[in-house]
Protein backbone atom coordinates (compact mmCIF):
# COMPACT_ATOMS: atom_id res chain seq x y z
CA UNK A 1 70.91 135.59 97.87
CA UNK A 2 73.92 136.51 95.18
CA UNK A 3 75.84 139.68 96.01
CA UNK A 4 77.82 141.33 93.55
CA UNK A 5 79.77 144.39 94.10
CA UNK A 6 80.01 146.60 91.24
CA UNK A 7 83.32 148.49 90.75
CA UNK A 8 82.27 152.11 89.25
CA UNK A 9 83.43 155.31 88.24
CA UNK A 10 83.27 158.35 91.19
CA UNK A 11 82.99 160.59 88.46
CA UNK A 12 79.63 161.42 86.94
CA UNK A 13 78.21 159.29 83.84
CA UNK A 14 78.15 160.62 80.37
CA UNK A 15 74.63 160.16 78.76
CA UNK A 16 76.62 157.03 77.08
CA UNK A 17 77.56 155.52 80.38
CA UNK A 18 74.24 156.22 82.09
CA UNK A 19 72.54 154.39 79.03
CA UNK A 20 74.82 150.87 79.72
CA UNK A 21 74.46 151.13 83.60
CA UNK A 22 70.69 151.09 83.02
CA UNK A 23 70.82 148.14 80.86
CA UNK A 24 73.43 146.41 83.16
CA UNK A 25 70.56 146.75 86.10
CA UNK A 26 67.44 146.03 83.49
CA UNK A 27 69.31 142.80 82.44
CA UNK A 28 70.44 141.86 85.96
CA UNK A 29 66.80 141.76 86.86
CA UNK A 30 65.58 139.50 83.47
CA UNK A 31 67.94 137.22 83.98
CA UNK A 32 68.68 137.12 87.79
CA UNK A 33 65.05 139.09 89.21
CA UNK A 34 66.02 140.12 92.22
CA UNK A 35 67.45 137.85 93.90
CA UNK A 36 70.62 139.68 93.32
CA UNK A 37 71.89 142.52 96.05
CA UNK A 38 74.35 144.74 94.62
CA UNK A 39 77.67 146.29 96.49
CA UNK A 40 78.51 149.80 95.93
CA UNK A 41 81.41 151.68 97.17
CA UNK A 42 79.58 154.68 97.52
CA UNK A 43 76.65 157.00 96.32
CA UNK A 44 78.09 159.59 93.60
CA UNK A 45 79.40 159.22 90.11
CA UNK A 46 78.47 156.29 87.99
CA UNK A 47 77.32 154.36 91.62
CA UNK A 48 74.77 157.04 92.32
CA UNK A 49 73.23 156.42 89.02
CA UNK A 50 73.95 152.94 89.44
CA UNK A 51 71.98 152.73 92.94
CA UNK A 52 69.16 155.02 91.47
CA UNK A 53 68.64 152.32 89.01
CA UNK A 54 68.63 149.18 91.27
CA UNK A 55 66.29 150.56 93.49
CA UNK A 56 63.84 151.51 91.36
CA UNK A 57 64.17 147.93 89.78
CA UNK A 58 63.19 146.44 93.09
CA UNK A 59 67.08 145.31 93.58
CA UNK A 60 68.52 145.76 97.22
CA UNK A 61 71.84 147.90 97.79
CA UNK A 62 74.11 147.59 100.05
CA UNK A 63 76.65 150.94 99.76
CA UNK A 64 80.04 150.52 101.58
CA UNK A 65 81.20 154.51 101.84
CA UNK A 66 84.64 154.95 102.73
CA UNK A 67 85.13 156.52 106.18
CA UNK A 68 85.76 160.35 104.44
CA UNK A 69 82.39 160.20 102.61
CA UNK A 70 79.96 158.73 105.29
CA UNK A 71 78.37 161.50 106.13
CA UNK A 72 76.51 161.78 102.53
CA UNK A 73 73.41 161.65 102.37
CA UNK A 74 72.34 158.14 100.87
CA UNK A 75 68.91 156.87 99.62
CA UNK A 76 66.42 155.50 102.63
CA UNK A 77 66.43 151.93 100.72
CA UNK A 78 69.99 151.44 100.24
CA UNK A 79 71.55 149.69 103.41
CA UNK A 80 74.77 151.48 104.45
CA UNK A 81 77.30 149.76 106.51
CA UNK A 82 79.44 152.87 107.96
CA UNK A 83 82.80 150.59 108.49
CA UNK A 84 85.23 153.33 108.89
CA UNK A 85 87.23 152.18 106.95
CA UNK A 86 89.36 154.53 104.17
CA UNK A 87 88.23 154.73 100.47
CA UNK A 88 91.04 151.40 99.66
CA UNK A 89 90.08 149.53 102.82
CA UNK A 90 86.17 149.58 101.67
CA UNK A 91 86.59 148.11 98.33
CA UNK A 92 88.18 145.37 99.95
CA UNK A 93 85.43 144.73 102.54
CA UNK A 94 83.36 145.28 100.09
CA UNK A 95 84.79 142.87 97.22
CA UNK A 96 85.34 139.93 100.07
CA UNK A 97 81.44 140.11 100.75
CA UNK A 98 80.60 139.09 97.20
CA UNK A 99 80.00 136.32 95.01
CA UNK A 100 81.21 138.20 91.98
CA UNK A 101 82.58 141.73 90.70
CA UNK A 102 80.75 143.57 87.53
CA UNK A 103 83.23 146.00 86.64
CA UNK A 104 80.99 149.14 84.92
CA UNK A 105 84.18 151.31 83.97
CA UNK A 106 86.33 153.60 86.46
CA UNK A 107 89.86 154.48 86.97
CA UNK A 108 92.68 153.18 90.28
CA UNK A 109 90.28 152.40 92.81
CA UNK A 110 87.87 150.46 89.78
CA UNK A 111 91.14 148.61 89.08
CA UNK A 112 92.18 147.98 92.65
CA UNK A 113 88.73 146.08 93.11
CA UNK A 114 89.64 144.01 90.08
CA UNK A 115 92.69 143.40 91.43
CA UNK A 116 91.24 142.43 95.09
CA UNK A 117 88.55 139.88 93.40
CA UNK A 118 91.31 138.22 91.54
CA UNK A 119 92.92 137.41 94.14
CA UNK A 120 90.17 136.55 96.42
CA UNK A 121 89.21 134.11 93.84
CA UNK A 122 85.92 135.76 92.90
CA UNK A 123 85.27 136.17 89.41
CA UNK A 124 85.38 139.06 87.31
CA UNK A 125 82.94 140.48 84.48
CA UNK A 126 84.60 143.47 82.65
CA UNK A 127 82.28 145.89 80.85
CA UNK A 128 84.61 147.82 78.61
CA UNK A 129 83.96 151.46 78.89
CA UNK A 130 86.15 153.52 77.52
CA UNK A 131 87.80 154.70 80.80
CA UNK A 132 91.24 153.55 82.69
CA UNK A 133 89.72 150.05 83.85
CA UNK A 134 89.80 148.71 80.44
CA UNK A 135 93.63 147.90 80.70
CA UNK A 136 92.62 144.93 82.69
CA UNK A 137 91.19 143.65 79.67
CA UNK A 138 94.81 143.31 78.66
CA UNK A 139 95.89 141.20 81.61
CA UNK A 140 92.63 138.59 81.52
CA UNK A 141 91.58 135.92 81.51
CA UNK A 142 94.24 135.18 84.41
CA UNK A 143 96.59 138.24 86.11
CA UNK A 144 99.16 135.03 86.76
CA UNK A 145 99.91 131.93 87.12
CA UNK A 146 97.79 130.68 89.68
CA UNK A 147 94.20 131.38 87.93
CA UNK A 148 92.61 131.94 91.29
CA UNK A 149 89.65 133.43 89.10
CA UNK A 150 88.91 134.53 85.86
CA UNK A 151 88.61 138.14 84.36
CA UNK A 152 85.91 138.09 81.75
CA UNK A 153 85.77 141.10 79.58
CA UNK A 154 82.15 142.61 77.52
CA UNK A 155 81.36 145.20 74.87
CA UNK A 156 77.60 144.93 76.24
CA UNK A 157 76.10 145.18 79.38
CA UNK A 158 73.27 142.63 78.53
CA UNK A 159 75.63 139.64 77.91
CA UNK A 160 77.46 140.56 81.10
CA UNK A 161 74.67 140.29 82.80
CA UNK A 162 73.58 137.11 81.27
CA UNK A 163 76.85 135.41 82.03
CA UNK A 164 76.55 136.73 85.64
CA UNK A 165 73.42 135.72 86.72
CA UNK A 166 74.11 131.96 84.78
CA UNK A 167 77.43 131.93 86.83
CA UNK A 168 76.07 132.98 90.31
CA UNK A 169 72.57 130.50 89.30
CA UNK A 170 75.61 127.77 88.93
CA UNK A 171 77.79 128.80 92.38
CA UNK A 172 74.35 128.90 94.21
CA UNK A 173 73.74 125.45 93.18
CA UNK A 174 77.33 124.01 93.67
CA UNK A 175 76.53 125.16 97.39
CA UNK A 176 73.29 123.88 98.04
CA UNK A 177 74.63 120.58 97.05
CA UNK A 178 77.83 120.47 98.85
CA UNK A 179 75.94 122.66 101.47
């Protein structure tokens, strides 16, 4: 199983944005099927639209809700673990459960999840969208010296999901042979 947590906007999608987070899932499944389960922080904005997609593409969800927002109503296929913890606390939980973070565009709390995977060494794939979290396209591929991952930043959703699935196909098989 590869889990990625997605870092998204809590704001709704522009036609634009809706159009690139359903060709982030369609590619996910060609080149991954599903055999990927995605992380979400929630179920509005960009990761409402985002979860809408995935399940209808057979993907599983986990959503991660921070303790303010879990009494939203949330799809009966998603899986939602009700931590209690606050909206900052949750993308951390959140980000330290995945393989990888796919970064669909967002603002602080987008950014803060970048920020978490770097330094929990797990790799970043930057969609640039036009929003805030494209700054961090500025500080890649490293945000310092010690390279504990690398921030990889995409015009297209297609080749980011490529590159995803190839790296988590690689991890998976790194650990079955160490494993």
């Amino acid at each position: 199983m590869k889990l990625v947590a997605v870092a998204a906007h809590s704001e709704a999608p522009s036609f634009e944005h809706r159009e690139r987070i359903s060709e982030f899932v369609k590619s996910l499944t060609t080149y991954c099927g599903n055999s990927v389960v995605l992380l979400v922080g929630g179920y509005w904005g960009f990761m409402k639209t985002l979860v809408d997609e995935a399940l209808t593409a057979g993907l599983r969800v986990v959503v991660f809700p921070p303790v303010e927002r879990e009494d939203v109503w949330f799809p009966e296929d998603a899986i939602v673990l009700r931590t209690g913890l606050s909206f900052r606390l949750r993308s951390v939980a959140m980000v330290r459960s995945s393989d990888a973070l796919a970064v669909l565009g967002g603002a602080s709390g987008t950014i803060q999840e970048v920020v978490t995977a770097y330094t929990e060494g797990k790799p970043v794939f930057a969609l640039l969208s036009g929003l805030p979290s494209d700054r961090v396209a500025g500080l890649g591929p490293y945000l310092d010296d010690r390279k504990t991952s690398e921030i990889r930043v995409y015009s297209d959703a297609n080749t980011l999901a490529r590159d995803l699935c190839e790296y988590l196909t690689r991890a998976e098989r790194r650990l079955s042979k160490t494993g």
